[in-house]
Protein backbone atom coordinates (compact mmCIF):
# COMPACT_ATOMS: atom_id res chain seq x y z
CA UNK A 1 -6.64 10.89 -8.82
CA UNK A 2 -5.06 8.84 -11.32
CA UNK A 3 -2.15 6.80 -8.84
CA UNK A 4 -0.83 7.34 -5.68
CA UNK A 5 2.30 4.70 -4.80
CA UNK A 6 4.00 4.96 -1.14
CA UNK A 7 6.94 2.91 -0.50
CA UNK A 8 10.44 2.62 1.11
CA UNK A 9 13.67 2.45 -0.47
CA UNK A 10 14.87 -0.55 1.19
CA UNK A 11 12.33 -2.79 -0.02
CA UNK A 12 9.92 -3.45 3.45
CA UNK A 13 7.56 -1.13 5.63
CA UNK A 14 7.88 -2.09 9.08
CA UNK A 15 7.60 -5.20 10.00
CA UNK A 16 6.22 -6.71 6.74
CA UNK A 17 7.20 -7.72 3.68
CA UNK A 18 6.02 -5.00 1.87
CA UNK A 19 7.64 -1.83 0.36
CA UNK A 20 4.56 -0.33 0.54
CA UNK A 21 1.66 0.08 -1.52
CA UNK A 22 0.11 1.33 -4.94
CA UNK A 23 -3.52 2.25 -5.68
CA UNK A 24 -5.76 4.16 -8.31
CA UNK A 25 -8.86 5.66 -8.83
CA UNK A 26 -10.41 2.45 -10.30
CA UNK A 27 -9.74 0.29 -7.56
CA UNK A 28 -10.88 2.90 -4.57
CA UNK A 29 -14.18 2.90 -6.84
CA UNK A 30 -14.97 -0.58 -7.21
CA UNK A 31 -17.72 -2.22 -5.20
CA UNK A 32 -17.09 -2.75 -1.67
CA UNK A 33 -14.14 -1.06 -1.47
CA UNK A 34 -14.88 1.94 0.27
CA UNK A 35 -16.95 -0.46 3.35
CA UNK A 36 -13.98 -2.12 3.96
CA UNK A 37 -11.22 1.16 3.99
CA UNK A 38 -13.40 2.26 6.89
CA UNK A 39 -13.06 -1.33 8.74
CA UNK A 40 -9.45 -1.80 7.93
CA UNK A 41 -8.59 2.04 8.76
CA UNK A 42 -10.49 1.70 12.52
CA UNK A 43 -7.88 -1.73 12.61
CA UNK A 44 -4.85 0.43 11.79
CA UNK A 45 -4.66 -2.33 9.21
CA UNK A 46 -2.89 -1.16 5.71
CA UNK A 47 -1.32 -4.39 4.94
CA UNK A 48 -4.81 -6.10 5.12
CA UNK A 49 -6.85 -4.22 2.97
CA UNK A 50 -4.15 -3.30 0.27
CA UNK A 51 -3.20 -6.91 0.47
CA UNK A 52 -7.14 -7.61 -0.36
CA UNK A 53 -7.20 -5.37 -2.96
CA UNK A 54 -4.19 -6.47 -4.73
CA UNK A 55 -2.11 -3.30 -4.35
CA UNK A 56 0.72 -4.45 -2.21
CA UNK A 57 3.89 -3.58 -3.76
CA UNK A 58 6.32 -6.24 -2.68
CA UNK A 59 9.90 -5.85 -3.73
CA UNK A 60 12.25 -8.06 -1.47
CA UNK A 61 15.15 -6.36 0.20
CA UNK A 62 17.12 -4.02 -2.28
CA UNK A 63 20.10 -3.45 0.19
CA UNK A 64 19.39 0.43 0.47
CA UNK A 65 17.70 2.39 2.37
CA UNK A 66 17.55 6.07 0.81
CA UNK A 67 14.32 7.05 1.75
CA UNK A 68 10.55 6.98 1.47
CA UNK A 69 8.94 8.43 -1.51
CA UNK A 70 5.44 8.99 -2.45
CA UNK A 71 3.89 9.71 -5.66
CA UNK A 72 1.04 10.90 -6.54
């Protein structure tokens, strides 16, 4: 796995101020990382841990709301 981004056209995901988020192999690897996916999974608590592992992608509003796309 090289990427995988998952985001929303229209700039936030819910109730947040995120599109969504991006992530590669390198960070899921580092130390530590794979501890706290389990804690922040069990906390239904995305946000959190891609917030913590710098991978929040964080757009603004883009005035359009197309669709969701995911890329991996």
């Amino acid at each position: 796995m090289d990427h995988i981004l998952s985001a929303g056209t229209d700039g936030t995901d819910g109730p947040t101020d995120a599109a969504g988020a991006i992530v590669d192999g390198i960070q899921l690897k580092q130390r530590g990382v794979q501890g706290l996916i389990r804690d922040y999974m069990n906390n239904n608590d995305s946000y959190n841990f891609f917030k913590k592992i710098d991978g929040l992608l964080i757009t603004g509003p883009t005035g359009t709301n197309v669709m969701e796309f995911r890329y991996a």
